[in-house]
PDB file of N, CA and C in Angstrom:
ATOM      1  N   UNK A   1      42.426 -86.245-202.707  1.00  0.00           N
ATOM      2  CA  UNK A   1      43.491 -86.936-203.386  1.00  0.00           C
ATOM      3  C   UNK A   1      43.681 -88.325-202.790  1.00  0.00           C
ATOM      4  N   UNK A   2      43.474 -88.396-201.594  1.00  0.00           N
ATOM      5  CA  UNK A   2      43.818 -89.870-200.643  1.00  0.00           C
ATOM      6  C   UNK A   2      42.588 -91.017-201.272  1.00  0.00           C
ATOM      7  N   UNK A   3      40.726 -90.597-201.610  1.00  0.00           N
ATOM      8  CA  UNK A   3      40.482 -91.382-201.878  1.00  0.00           C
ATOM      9  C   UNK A   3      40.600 -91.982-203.087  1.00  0.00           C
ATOM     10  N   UNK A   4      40.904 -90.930-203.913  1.00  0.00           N
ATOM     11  CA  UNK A   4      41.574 -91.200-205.543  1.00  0.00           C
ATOM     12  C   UNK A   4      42.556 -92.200-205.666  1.00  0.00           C
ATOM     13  N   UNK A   5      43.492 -91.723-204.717  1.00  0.00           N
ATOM     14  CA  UNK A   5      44.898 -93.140-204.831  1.00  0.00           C
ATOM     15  C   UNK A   5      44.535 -94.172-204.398  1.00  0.00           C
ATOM     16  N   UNK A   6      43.823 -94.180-202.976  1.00  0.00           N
ATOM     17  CA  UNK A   6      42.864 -95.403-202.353  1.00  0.00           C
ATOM     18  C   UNK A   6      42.029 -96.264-204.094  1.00  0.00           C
ATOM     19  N   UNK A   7      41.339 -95.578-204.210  1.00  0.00           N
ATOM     20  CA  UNK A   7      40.378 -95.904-205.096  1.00  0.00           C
ATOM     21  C   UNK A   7      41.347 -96.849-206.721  1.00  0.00           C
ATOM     22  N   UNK A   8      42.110 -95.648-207.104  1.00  0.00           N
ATOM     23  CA  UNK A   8      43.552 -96.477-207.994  1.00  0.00           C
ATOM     24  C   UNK A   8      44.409 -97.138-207.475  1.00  0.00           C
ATOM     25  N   UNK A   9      44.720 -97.385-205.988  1.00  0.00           N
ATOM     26  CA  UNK A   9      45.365 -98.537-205.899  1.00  0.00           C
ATOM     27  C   UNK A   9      44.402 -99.407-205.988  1.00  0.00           C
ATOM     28  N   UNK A  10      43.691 -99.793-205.592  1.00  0.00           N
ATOM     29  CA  UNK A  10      42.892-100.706-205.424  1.00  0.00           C
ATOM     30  C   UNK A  10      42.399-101.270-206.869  1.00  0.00           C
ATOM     31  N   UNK A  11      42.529-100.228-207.726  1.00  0.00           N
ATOM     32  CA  UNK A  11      42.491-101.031-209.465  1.00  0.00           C
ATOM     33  C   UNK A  11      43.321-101.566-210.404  1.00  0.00           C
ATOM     34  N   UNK A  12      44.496-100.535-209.810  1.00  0.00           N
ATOM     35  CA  UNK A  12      45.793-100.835-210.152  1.00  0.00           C
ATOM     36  C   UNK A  12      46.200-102.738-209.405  1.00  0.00           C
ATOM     37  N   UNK A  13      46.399-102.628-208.441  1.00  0.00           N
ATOM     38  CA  UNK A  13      46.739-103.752-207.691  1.00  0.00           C
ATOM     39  C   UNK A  13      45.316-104.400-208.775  1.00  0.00           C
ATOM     40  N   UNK A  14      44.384-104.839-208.643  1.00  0.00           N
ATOM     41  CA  UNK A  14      43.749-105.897-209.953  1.00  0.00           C
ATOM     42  C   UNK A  14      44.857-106.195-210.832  1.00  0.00           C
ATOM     43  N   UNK A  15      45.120-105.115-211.421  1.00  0.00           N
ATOM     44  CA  UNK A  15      45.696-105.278-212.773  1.00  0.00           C
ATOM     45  C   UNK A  15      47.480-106.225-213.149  1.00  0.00           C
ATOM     46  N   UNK A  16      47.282-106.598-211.348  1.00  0.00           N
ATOM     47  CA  UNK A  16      49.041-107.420-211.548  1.00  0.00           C
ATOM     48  C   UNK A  16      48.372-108.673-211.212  1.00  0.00           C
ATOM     49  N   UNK A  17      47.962-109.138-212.022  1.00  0.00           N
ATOM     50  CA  UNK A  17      48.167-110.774-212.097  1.00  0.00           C
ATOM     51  C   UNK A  17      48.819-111.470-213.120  1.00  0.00           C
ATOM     52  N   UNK A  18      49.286-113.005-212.493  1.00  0.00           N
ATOM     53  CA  UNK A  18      50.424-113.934-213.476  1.00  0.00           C
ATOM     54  C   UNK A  18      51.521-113.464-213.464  1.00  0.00           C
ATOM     55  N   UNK A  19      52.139-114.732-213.636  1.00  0.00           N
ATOM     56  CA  UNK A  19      53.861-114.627-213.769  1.00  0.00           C
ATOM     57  C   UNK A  19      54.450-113.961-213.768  1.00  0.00           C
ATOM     58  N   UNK A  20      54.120-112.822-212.488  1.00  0.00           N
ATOM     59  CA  UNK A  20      55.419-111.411-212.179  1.00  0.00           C
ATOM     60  C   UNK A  20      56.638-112.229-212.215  1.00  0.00           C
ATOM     61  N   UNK A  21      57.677-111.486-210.988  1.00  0.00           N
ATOM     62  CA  UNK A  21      58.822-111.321-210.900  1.00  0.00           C
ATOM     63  C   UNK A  21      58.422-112.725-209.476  1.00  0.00           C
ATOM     64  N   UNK A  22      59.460-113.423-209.794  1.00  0.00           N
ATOM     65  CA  UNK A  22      59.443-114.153-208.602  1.00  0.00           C
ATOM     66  C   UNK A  22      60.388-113.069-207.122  1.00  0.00           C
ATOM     67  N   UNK A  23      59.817-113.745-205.771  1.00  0.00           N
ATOM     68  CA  UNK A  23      60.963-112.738-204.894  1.00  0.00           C
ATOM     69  C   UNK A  23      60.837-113.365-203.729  1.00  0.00           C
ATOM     70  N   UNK A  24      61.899-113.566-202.929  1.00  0.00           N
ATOM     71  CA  UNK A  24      62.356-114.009-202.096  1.00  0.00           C
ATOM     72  C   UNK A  24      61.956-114.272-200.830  1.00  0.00           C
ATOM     73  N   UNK A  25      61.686-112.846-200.725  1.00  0.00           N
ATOM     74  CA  UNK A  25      60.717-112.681-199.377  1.00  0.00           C
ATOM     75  C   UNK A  25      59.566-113.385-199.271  1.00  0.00           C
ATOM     76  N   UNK A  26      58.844-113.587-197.647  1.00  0.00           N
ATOM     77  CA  UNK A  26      57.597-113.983-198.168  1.00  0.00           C
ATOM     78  C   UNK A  26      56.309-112.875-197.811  1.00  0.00           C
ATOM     79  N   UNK A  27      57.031-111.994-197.573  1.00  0.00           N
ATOM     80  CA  UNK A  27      56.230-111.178-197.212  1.00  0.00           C
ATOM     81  C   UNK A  27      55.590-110.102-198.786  1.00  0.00           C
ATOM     82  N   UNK A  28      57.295-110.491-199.514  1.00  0.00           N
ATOM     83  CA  UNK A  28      57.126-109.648-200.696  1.00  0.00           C
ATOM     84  C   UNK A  28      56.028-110.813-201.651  1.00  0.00           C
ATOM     85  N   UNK A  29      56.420-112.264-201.601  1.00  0.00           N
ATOM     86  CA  UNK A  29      55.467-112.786-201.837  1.00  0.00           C
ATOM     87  C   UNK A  29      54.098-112.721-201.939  1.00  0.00           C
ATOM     88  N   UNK A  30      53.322-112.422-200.390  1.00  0.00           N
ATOM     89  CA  UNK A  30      52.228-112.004-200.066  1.00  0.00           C
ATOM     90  C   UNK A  30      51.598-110.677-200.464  1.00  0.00           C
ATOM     91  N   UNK A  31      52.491-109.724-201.014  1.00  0.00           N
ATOM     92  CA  UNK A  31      52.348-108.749-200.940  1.00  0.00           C
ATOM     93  C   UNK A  31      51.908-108.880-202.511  1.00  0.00           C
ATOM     94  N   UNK A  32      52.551-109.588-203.305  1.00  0.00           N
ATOM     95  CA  UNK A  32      52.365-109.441-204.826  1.00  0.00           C
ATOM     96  C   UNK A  32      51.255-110.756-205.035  1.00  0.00           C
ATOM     97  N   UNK A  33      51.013-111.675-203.659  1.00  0.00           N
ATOM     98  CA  UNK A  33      50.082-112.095-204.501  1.00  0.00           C
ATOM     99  C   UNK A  33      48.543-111.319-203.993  1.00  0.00           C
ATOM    100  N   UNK A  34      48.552-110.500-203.802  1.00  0.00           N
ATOM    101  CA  UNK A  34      47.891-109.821-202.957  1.00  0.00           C
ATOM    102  C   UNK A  34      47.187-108.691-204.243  1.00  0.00           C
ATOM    103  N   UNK A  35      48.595-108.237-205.162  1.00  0.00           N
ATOM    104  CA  UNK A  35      48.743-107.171-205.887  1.00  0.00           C
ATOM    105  C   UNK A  35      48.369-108.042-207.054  1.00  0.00           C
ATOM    106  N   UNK A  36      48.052-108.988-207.485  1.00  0.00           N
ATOM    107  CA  UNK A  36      47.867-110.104-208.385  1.00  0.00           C
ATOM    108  C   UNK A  36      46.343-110.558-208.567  1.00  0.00           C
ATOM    109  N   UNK A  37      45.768-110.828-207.213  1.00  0.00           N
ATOM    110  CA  UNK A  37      44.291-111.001-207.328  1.00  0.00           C
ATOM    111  C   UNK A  37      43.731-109.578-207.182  1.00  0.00           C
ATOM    112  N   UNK A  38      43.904-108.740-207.006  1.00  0.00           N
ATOM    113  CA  UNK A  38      43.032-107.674-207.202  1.00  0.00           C
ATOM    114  C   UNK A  38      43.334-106.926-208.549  1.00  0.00           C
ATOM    115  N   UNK A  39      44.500-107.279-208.921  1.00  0.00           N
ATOM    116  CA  UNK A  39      44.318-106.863-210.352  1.00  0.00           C
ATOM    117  C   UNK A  39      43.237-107.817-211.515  1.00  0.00           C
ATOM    118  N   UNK A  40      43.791-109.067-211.110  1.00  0.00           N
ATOM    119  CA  UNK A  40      42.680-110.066-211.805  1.00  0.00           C
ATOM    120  C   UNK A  40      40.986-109.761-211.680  1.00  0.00           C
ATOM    121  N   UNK A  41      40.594-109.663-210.007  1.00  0.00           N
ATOM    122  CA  UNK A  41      39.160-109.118-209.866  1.00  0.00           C
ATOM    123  C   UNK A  41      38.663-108.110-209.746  1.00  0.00           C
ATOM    124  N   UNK A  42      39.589-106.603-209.941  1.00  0.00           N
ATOM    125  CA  UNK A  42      39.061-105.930-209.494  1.00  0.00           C
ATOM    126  C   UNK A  42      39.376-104.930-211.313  1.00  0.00           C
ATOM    127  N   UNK A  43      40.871-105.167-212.137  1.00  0.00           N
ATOM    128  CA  UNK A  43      40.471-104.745-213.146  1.00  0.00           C
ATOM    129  C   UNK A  43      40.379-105.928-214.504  1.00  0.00           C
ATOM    130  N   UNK A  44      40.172-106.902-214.264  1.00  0.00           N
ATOM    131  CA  UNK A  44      40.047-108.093-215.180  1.00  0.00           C
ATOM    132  C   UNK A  44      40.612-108.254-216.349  1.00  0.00           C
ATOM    133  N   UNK A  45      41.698-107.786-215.981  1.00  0.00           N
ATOM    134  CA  UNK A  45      43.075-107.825-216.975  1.00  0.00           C
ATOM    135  C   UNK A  45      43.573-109.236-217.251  1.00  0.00           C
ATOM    136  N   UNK A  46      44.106-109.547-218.419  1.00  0.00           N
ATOM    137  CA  UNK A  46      44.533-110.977-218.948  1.00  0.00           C
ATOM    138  C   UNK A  46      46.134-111.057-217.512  1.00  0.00           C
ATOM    139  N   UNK A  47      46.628-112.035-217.580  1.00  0.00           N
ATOM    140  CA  UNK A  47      47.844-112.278-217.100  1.00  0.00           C
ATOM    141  C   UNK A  47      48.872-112.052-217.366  1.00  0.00           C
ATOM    142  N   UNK A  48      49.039-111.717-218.513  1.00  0.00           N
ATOM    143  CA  UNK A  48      50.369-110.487-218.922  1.00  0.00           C
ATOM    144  C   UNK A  48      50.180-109.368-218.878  1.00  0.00           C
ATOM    145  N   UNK A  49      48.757-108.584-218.625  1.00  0.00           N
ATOM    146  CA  UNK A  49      48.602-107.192-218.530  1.00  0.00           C
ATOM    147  C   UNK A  49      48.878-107.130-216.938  1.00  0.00           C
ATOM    148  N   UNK A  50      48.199-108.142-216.100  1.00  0.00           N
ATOM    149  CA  UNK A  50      48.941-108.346-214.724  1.00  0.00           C
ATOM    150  C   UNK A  50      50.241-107.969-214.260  1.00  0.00           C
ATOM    151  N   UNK A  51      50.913-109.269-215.022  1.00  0.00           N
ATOM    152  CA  UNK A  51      52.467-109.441-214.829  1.00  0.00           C
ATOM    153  C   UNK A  51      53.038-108.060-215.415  1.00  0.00           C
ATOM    154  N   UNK A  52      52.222-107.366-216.093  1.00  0.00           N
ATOM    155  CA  UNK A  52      53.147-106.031-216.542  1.00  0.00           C
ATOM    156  C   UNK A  52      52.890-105.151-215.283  1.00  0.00           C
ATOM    157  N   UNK A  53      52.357-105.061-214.585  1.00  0.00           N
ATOM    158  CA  UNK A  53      51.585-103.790-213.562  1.00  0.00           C
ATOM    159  C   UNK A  53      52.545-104.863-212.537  1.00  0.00           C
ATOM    160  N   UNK A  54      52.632-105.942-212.720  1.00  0.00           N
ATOM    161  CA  UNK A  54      53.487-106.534-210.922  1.00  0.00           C
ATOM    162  C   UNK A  54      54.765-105.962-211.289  1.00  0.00           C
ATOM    163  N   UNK A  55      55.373-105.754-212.526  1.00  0.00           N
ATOM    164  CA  UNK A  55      56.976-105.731-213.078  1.00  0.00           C
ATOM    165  C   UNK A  55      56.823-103.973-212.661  1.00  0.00           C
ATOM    166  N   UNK A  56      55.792-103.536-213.274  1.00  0.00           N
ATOM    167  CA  UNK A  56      55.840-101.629-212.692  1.00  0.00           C
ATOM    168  C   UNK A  56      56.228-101.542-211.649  1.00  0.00           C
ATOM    169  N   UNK A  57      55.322-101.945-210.575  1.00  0.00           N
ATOM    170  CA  UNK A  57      55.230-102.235-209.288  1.00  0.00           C
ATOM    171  C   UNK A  57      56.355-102.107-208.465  1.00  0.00           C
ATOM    172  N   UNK A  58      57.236-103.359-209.057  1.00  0.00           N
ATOM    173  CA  UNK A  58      58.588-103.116-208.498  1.00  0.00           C
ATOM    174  C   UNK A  58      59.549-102.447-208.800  1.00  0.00           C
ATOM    175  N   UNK A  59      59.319-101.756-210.200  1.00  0.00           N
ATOM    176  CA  UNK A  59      60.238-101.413-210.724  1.00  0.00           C
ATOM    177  C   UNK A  59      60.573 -99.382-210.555  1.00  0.00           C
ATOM    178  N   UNK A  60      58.798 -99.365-210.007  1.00  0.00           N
ATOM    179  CA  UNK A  60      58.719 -98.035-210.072  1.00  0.00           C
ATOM    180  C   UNK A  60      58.303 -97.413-208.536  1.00  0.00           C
ATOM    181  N   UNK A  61      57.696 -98.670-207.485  1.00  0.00           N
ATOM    182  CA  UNK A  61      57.550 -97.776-206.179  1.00  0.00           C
ATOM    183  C   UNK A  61      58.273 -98.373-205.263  1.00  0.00           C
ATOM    184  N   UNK A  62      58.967 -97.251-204.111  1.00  0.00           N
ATOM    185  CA  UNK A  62      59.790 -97.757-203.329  1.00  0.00           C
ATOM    186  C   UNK A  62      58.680 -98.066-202.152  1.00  0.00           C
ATOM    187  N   UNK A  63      59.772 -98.663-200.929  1.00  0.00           N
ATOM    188  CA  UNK A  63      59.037 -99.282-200.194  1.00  0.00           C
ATOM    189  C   UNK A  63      57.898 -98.996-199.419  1.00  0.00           C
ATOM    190  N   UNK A  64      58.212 -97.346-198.932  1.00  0.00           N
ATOM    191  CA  UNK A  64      57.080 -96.744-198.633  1.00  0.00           C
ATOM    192  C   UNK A  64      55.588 -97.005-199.418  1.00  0.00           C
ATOM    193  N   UNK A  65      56.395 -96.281-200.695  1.00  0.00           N
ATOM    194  CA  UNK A  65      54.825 -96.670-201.449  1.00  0.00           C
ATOM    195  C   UNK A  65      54.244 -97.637-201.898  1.00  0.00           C
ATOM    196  N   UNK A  66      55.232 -98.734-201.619  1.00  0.00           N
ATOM    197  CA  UNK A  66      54.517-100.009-201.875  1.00  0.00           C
ATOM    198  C   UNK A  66      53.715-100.263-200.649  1.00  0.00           C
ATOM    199  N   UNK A  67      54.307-100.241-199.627  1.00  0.00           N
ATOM    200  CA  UNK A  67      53.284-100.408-198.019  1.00  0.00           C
ATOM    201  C   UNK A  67      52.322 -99.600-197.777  1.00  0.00           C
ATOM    202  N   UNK A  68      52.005 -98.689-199.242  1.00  0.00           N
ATOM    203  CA  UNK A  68      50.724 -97.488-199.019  1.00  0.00           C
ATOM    204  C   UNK A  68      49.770 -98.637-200.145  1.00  0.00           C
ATOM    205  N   UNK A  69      50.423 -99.466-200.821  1.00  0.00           N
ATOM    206  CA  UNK A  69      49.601 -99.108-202.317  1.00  0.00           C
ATOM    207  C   UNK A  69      48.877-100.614-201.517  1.00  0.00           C
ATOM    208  N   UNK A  70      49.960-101.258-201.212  1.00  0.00           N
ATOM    209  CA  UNK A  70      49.321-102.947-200.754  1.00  0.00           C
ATOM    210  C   UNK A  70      48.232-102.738-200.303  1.00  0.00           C
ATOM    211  N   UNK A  71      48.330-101.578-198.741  1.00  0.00           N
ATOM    212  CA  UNK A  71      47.765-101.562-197.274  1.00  0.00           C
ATOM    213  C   UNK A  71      46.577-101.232-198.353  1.00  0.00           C
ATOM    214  N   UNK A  72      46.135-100.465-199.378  1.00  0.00           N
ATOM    215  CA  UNK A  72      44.613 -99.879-200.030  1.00  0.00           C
ATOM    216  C   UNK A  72      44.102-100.723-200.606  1.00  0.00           C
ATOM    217  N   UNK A  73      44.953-101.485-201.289  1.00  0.00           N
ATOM    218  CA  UNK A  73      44.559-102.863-201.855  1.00  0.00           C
ATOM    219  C   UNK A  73      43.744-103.935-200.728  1.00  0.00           C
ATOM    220  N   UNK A  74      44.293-104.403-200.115  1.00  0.00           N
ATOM    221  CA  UNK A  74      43.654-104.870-199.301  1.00  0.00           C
ATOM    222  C   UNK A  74      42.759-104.343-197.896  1.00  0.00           C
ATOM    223  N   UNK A  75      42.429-102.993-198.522  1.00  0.00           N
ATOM    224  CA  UNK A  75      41.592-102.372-197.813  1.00  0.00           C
ATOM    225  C   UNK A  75      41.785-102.006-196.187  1.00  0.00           C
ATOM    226  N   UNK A  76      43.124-102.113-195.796  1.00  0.00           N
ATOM    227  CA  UNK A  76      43.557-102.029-194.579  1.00  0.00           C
ATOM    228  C   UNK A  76      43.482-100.670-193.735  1.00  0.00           C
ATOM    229  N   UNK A  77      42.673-100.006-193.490  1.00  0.00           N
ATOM    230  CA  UNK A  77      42.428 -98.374-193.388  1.00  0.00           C
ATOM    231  C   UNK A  77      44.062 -98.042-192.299  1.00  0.00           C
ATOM    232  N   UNK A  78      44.010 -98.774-191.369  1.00  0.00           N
ATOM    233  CA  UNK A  78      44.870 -98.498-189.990  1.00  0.00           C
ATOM    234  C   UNK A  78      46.715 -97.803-190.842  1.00  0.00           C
ATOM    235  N   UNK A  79      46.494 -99.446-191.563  1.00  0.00           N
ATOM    236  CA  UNK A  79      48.114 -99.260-192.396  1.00  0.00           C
ATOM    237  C   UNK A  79      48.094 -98.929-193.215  1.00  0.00           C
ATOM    238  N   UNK A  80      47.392 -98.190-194.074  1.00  0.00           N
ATOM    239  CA  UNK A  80      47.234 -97.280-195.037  1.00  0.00           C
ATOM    240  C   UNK A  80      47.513 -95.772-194.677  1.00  0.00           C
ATOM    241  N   UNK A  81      46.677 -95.837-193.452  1.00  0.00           N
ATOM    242  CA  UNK A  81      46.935 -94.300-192.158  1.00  0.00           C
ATOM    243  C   UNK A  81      48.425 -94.334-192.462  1.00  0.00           C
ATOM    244  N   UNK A  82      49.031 -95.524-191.541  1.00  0.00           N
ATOM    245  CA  UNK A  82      50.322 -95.093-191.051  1.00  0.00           C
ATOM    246  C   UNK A  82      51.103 -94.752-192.326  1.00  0.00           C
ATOM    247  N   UNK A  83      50.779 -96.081-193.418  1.00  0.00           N
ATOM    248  CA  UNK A  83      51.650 -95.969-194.674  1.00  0.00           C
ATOM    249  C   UNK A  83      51.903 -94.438-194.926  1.00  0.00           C
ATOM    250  N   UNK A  84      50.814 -93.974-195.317  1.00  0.00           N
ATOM    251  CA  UNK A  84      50.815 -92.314-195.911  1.00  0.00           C
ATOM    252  C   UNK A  84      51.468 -91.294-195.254  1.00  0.00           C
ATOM    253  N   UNK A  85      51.419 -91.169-193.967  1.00  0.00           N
ATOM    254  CA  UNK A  85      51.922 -90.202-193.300  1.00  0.00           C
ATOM    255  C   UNK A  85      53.615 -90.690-193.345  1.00  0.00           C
ATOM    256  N   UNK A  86      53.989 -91.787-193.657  1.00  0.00           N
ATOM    257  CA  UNK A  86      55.351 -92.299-194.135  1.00  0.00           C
ATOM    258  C   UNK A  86      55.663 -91.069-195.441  1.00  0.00           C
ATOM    259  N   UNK A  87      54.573 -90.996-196.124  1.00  0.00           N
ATOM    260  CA  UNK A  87      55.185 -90.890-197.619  1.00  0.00           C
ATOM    261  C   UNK A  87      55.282 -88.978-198.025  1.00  0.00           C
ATOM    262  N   UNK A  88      56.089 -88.711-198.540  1.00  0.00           N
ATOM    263  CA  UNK A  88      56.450 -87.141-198.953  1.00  0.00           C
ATOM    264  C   UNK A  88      55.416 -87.103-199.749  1.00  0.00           C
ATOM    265  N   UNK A  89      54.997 -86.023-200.090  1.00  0.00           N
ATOM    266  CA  UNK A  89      54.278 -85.287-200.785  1.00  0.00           C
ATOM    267  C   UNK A  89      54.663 -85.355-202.104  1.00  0.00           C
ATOM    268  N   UNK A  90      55.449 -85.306-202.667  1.00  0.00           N
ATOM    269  CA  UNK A  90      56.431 -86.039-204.102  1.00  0.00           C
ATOM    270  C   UNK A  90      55.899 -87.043-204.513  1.00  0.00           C
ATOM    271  N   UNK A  91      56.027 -88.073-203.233  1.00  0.00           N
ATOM    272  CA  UNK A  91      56.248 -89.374-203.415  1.00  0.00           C
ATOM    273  C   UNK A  91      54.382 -90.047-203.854  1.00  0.00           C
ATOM    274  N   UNK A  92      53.137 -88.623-203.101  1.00  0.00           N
ATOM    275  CA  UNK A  92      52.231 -89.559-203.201  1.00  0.00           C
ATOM    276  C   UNK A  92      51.925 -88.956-204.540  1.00  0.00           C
ATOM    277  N   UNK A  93      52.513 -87.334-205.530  1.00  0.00           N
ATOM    278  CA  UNK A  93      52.436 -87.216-206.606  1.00  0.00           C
ATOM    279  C   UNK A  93      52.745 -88.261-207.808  1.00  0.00           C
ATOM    280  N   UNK A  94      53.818 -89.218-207.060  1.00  0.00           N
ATOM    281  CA  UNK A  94      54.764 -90.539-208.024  1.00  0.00           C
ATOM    282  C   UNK A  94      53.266 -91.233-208.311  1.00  0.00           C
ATOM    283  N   UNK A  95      53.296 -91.697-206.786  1.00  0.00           N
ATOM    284  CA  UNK A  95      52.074 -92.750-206.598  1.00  0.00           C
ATOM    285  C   UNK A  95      50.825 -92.550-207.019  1.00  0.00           C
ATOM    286  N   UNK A  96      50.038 -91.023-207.455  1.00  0.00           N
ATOM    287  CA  UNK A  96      49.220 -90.720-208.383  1.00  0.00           C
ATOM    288  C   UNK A  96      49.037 -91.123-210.291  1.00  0.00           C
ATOM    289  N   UNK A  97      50.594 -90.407-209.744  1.00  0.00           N
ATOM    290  CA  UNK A  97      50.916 -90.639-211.690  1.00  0.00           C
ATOM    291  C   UNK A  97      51.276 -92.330-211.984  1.00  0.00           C
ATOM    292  N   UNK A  98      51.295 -93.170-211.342  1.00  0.00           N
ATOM    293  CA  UNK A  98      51.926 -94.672-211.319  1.00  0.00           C
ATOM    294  C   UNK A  98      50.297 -95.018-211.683  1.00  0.00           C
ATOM    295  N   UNK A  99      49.323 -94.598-210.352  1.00  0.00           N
ATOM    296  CA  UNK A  99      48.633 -95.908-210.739  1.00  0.00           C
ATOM    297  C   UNK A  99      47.384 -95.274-211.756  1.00  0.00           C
ATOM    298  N   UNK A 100      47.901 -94.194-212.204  1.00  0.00           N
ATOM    299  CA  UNK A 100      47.246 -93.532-214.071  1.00  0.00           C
ATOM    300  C   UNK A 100      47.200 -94.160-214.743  1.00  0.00           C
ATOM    301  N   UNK A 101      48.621 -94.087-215.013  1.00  0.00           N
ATOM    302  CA  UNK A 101      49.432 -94.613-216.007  1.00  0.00           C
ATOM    303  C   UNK A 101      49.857 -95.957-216.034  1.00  0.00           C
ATOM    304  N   UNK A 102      50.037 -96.641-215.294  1.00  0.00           N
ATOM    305  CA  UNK A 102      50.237 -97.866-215.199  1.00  0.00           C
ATOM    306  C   UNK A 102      49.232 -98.944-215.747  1.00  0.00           C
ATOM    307  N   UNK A 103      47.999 -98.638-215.098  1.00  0.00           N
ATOM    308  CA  UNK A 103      46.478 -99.509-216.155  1.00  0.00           C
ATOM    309  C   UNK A 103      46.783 -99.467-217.589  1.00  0.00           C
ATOM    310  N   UNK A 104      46.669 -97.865-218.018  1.00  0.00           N
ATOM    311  CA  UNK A 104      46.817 -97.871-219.482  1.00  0.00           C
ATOM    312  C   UNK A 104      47.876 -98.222-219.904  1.00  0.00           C
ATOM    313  N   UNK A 105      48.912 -98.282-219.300  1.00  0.00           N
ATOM    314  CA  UNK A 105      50.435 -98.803-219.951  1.00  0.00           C
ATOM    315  C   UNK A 105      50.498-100.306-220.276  1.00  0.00           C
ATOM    316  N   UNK A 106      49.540-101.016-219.392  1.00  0.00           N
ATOM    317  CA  UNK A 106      49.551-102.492-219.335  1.00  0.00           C
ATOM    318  C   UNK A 106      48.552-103.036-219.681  1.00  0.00           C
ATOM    319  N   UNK A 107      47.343-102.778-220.042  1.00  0.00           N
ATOM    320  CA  UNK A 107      45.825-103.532-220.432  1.00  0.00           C
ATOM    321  C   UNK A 107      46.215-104.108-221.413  1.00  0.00           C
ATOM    322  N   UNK A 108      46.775-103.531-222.844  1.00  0.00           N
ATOM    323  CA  UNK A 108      46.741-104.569-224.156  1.00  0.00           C
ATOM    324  C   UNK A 108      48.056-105.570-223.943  1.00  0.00           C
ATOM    325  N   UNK A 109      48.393-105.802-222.940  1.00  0.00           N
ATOM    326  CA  UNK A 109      49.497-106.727-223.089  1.00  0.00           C
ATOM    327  C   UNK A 109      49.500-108.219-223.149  1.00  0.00           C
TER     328      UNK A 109
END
């Protein structure tokens, strides 16, 4: 199951590029532009199918699972470790069904 979500974050995150949500932080910054080019290169989604998967993103994983989904995205094995063992068993069922559903929810946009 870990390399599956590994494997869909990492397609999912492609799929958020362009004009998300602006945010404050700069870490949240980094984090979405992070979640922005790998949606662009990795599922070559237009920029509103992007900006729809950055708007999921925030709208649907909390922080844990955002610090699981980034850390796979950018291929970070160490903080991906730690991320996960953060996250309930629920939570990595959420994070299964998110990054499913989320590609197909957002490609024709």
């Amino acid at each position: 199951m870990t390399a599956l979500l590994t494997t869909n974050a990492s397609l999912l995150a492609a799929a958020v590029f362009a004009g998300g949500a602006l945010l404050i932080s700069g870490q949240a910054s980094a984090d979405d532009d992070a979640i922005l080019a790998s949606c662009k290169a990795d599922l070559q989604f237009s920029d509103s199918a992007c900006a729809c998967v950055l708007d999921k993103v925030h709208e649907t994983l909390n922080e844990r699972q955002l610090a699981f989904f980034v850390a796979a995205l950018r291929k970070d094995t160490q903080a991906q470790m730690k991320a996960q063992m953060d996250l309930t068993g629920a939570e990595m069922m959420e994070m299964a069904n998110f990054m499913t559903q989320t590609p197909q929810q957002c490609q024709n946009q």
